[in-house]
C-alpha atoms as a PDB file:
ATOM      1  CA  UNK A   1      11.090 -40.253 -10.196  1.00  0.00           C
ATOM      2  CA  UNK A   2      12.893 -38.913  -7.255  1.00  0.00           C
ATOM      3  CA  UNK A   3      13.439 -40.747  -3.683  1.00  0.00           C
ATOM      4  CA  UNK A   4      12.637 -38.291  -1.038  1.00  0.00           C
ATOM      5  CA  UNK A   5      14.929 -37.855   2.254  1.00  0.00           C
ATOM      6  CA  UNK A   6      13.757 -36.195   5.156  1.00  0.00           C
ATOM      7  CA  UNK A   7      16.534 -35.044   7.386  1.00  0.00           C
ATOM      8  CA  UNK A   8      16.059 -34.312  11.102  1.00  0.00           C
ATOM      9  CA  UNK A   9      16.608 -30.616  11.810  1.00  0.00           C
ATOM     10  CA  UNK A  10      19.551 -31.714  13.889  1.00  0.00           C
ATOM     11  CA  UNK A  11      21.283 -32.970  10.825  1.00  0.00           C
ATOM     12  CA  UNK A  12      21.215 -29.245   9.733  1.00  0.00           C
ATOM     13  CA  UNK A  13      22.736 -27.347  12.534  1.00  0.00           C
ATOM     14  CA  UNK A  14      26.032 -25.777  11.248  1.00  0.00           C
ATOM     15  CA  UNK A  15      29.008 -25.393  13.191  1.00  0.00           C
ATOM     16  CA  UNK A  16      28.792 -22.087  14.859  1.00  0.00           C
ATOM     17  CA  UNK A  17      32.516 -21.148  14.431  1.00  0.00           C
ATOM     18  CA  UNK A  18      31.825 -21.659  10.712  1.00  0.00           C
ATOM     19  CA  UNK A  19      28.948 -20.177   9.655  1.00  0.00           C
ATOM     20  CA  UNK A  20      30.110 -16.980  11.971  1.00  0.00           C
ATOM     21  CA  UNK A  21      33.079 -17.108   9.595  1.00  0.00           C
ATOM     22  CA  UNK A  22      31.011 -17.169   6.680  1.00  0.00           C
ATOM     23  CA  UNK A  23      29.881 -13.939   7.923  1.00  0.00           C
ATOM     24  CA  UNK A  24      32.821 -12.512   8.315  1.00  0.00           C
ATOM     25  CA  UNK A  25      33.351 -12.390  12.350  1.00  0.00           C
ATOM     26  CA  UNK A  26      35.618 -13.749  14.087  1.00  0.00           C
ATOM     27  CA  UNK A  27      34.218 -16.665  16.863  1.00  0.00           C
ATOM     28  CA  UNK A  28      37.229 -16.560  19.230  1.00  0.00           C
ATOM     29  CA  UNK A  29      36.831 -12.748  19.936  1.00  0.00           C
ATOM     30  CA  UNK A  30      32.805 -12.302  19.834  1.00  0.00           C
ATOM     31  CA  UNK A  31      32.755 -15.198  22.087  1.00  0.00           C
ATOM     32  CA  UNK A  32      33.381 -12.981  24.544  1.00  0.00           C
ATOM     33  CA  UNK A  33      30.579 -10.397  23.840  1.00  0.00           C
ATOM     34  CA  UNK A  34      28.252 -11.799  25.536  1.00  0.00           C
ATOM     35  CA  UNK A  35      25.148  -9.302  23.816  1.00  0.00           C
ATOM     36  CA  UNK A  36      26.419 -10.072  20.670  1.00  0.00           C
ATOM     37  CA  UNK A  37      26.246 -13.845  21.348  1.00  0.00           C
ATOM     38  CA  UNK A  38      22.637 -14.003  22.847  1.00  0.00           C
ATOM     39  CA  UNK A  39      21.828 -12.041  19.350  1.00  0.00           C
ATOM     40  CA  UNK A  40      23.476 -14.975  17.461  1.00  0.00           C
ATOM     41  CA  UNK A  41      22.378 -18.127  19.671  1.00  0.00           C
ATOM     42  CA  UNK A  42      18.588 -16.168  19.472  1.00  0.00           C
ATOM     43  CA  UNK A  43      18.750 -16.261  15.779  1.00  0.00           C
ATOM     44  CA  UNK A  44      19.960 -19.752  15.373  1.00  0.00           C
ATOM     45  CA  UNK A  45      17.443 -21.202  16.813  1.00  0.00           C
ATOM     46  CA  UNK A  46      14.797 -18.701  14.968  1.00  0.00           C
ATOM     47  CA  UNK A  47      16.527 -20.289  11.794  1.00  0.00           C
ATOM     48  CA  UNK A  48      16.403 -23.781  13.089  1.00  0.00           C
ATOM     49  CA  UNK A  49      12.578 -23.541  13.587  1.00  0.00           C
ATOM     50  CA  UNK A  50      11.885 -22.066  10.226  1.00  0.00           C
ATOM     51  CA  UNK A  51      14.103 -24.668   7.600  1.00  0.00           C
ATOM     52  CA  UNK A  52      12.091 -27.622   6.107  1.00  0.00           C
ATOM     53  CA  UNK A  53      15.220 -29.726   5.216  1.00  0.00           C
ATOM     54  CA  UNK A  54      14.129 -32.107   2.539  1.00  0.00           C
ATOM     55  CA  UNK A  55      16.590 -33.930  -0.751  1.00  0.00           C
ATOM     56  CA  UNK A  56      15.183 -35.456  -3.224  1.00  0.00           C
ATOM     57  CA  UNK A  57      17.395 -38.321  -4.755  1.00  0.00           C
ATOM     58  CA  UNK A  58      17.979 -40.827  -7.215  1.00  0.00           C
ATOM     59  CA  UNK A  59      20.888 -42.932  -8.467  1.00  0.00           C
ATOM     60  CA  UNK A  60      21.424 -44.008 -12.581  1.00  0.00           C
ATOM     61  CA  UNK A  61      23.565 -45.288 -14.373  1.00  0.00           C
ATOM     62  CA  UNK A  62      26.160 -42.927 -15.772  1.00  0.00           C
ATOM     63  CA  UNK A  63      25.327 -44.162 -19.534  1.00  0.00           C
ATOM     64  CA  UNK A  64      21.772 -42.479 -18.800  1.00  0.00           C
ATOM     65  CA  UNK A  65      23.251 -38.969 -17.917  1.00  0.00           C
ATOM     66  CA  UNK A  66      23.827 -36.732 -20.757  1.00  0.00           C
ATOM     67  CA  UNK A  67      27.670 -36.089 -21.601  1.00  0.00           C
ATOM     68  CA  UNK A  68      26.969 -31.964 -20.495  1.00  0.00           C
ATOM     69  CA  UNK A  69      26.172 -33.255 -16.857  1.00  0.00           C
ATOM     70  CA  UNK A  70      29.103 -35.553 -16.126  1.00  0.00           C
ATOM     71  CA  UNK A  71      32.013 -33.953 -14.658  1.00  0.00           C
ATOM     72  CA  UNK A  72      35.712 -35.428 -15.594  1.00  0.00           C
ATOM     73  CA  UNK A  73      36.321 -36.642 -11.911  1.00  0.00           C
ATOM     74  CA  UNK A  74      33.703 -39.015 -12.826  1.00  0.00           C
ATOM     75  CA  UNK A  75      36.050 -41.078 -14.924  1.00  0.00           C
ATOM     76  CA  UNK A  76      35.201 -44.385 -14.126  1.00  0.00           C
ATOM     77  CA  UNK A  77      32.070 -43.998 -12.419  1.00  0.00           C
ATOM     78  CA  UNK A  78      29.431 -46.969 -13.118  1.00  0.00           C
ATOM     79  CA  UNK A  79      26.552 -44.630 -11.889  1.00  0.00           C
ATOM     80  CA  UNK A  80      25.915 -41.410 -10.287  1.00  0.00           C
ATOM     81  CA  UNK A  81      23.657 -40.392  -7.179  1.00  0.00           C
ATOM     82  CA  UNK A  82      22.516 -37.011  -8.387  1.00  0.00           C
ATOM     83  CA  UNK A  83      20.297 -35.130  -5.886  1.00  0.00           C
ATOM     84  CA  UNK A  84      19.123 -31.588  -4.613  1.00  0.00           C
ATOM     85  CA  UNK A  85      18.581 -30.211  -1.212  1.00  0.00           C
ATOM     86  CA  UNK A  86      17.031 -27.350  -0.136  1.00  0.00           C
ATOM     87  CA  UNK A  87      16.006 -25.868   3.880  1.00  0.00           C
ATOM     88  CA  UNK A  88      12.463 -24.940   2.159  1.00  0.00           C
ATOM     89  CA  UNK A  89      10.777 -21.596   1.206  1.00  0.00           C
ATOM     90  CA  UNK A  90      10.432 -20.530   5.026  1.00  0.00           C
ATOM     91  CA  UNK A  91      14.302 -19.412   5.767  1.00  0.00           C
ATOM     92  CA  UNK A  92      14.026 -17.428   2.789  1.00  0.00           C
ATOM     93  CA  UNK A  93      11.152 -15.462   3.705  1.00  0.00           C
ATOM     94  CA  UNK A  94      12.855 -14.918   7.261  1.00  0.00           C
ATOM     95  CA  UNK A  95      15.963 -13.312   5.799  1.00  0.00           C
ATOM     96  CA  UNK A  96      13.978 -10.930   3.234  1.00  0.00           C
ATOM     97  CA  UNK A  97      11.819  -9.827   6.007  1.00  0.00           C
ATOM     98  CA  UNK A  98      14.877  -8.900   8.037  1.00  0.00           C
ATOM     99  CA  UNK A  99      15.962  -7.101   4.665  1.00  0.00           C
ATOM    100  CA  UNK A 100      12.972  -5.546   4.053  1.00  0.00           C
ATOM    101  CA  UNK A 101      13.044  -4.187   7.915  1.00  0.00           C
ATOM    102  CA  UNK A 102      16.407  -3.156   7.432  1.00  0.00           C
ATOM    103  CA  UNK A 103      18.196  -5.377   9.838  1.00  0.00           C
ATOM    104  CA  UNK A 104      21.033  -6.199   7.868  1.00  0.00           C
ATOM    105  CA  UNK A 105      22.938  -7.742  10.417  1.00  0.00           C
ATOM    106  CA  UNK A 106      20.052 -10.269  11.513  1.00  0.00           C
ATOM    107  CA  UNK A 107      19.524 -10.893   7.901  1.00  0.00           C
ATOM    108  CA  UNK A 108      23.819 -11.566   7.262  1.00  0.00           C
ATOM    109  CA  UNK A 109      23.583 -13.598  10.163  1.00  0.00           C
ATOM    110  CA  UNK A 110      20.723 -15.553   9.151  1.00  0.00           C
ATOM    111  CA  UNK A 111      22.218 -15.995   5.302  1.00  0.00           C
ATOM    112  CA  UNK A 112      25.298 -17.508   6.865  1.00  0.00           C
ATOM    113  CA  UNK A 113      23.632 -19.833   9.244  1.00  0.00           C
ATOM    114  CA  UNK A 114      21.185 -20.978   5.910  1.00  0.00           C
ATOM    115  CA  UNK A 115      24.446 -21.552   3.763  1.00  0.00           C
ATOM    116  CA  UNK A 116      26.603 -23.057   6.134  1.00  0.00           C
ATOM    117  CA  UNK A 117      23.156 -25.196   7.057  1.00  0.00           C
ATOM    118  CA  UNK A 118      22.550 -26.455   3.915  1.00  0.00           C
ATOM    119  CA  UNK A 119      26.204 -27.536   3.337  1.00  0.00           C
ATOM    120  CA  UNK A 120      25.836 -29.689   6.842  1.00  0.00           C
ATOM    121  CA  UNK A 121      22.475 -31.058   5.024  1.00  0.00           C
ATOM    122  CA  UNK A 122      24.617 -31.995   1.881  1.00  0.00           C
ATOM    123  CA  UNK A 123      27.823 -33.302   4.334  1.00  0.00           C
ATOM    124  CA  UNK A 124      24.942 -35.452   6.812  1.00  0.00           C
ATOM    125  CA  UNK A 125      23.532 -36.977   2.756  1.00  0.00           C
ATOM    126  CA  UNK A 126      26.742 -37.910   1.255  1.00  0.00           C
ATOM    127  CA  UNK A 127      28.165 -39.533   4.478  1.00  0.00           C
ATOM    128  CA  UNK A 128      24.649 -41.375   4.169  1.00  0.00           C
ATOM    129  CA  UNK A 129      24.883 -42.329   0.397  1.00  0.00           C
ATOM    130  CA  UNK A 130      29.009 -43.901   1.417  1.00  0.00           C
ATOM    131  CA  UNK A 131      27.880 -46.067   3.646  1.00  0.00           C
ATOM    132  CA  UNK A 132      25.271 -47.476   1.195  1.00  0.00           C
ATOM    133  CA  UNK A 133      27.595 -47.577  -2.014  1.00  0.00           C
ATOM    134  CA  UNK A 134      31.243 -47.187  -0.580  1.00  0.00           C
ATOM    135  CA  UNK A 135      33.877 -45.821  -2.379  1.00  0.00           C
ATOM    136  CA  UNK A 136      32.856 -42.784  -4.800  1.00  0.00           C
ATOM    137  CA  UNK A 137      34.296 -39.604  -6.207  1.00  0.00           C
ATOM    138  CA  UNK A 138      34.553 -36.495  -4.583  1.00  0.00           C
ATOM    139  CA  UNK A 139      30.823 -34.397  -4.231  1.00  0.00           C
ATOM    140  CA  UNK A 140      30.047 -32.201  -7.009  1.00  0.00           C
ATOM    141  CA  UNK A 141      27.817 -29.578  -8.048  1.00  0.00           C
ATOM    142  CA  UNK A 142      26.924 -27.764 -11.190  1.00  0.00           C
ATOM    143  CA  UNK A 143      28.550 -24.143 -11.526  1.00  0.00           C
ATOM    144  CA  UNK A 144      32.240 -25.561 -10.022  1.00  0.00           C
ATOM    145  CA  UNK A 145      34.419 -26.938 -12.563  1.00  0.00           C
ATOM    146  CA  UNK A 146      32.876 -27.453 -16.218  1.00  0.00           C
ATOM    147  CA  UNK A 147      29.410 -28.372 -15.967  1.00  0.00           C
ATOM    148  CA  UNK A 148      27.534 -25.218 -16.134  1.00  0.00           C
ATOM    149  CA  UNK A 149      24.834 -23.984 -13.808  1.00  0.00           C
ATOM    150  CA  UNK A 150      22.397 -23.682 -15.858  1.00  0.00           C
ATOM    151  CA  UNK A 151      22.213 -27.482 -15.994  1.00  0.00           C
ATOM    152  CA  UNK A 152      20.142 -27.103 -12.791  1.00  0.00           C
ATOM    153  CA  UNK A 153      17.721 -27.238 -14.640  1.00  0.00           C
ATOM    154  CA  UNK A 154      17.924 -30.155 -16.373  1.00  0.00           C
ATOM    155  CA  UNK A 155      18.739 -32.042 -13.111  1.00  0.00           C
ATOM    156  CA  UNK A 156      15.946 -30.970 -11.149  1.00  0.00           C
ATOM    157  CA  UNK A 157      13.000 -30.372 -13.715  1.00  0.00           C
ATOM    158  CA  UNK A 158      13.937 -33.567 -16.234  1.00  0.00           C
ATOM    159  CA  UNK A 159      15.985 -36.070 -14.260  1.00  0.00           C
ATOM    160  CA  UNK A 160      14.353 -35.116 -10.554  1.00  0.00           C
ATOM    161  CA  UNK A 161      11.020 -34.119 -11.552  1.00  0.00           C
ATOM    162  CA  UNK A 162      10.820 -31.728  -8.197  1.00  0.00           C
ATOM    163  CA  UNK A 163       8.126 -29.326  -8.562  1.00  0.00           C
ATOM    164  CA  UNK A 164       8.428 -27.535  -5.773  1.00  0.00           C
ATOM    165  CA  UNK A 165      11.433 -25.873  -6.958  1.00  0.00           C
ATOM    166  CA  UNK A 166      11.754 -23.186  -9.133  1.00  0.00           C
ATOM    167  CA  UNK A 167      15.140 -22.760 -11.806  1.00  0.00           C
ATOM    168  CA  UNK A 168      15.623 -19.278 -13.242  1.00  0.00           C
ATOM    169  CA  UNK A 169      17.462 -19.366 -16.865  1.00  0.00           C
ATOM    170  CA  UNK A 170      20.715 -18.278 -14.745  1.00  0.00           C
ATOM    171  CA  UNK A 171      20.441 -21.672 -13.100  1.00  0.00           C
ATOM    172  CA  UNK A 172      19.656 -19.952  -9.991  1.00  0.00           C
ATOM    173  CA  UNK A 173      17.036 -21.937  -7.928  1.00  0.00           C
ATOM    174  CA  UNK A 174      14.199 -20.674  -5.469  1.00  0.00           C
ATOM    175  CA  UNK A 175      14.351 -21.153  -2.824  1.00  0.00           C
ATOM    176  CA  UNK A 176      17.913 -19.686  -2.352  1.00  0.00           C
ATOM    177  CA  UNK A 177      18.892 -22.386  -0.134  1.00  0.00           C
ATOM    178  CA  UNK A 178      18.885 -25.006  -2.693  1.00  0.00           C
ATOM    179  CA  UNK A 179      21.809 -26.777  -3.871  1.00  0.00           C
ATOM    180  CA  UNK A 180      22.124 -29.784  -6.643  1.00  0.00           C
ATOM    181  CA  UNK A 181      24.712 -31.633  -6.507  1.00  0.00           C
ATOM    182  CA  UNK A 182      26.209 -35.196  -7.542  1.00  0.00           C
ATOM    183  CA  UNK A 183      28.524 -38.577  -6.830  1.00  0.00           C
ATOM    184  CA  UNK A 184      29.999 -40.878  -8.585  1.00  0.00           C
ATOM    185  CA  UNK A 185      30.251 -44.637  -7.624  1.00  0.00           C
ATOM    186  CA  UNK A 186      32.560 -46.959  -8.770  1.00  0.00           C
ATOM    187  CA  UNK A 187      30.574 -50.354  -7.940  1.00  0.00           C
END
């Protein structure tokens, strides 16, 4: 059964620069727009108040993961934190109602923020995770490198046992802004 973390919001906030990037604009020249950036600074904190940051969590052995689920880097590895975050079903229904409106640039805007958010979530967990079991490998998640993405489900229906979230057969997981990912540790 899973550990639950539940992150302050704060732990969340992406750099603006980058999730801007992630968007495709450039922060140095729109900084100076000032419209555009009330538009920006008003949706990031819409998106703040509507994420539910939560991971759920649990560390093995690496015997106890099945052969498909171990990446290569993990080559030496003694056991594996393997866990999923996610900003919650909320975001989600914030973006699609800003597609659904037709305000595709409050909805881009928003998709960045979520993306670039959830990375900070998994960045703010693993520096959490080092400090408890020191050196490890790199972070990894399922659909980079070999382990396919369709192991998501394996991960979080079998190993996790999260209900809340929902794997399509792609490996695809609702809510979008979900992520599984894993690390090795060498003690």
């Amino acid at each position: 059964m899973a550990q639950v973390f539940r992150p302050e919001k704060v732990n969340c906030m992406p750099d603006k620069k980058i999730f801007l990037a992630r968007a495709g604009a450039r922060y140095s020249m729109l900084v100076k727009e000032h419209g555009f950036m009330q538009r920006v600074n008003a949706l990031f904190l819409q998106a703040l108040s509507q994420i539910g940051p939560l991971v759920f969590h649990t560390t093995v052995s690496i015997d106890q993961l099945p052969n498909k689920v171990v990446p290569r880097v993990f080559d030496g590895a003694k056991s594996a934190t393997v866990f999923l975050s996610t900003l919650g079903e909320s975001i989600d229904q914030l973006i699609n109602n800003y597609v659904n409106q037709g305000q595709t640039f409050e909805a881009m805007i928003l998709d960045a923020w979520a993306s670039e958010s959830l990375e900070t979530l998994n960045e703010t967990f693993d520096h959490k995770l080092r400090e408890t079991f020191g050196e490890g490998t790199m972070r990894f998640s399922p659909g980079y490198g070999e382990i396919d993405v369709r192991m998501n489900k394996y991960i979080v229906k079998e190993l996790l046992n999260v209900e809340q979230i929902t794997v399509l057969d792609s490996g695809e997981m609702v809510p979008r802004k979900t992520t599984t990912c894993m690390i090795g540790w060498y003690k």
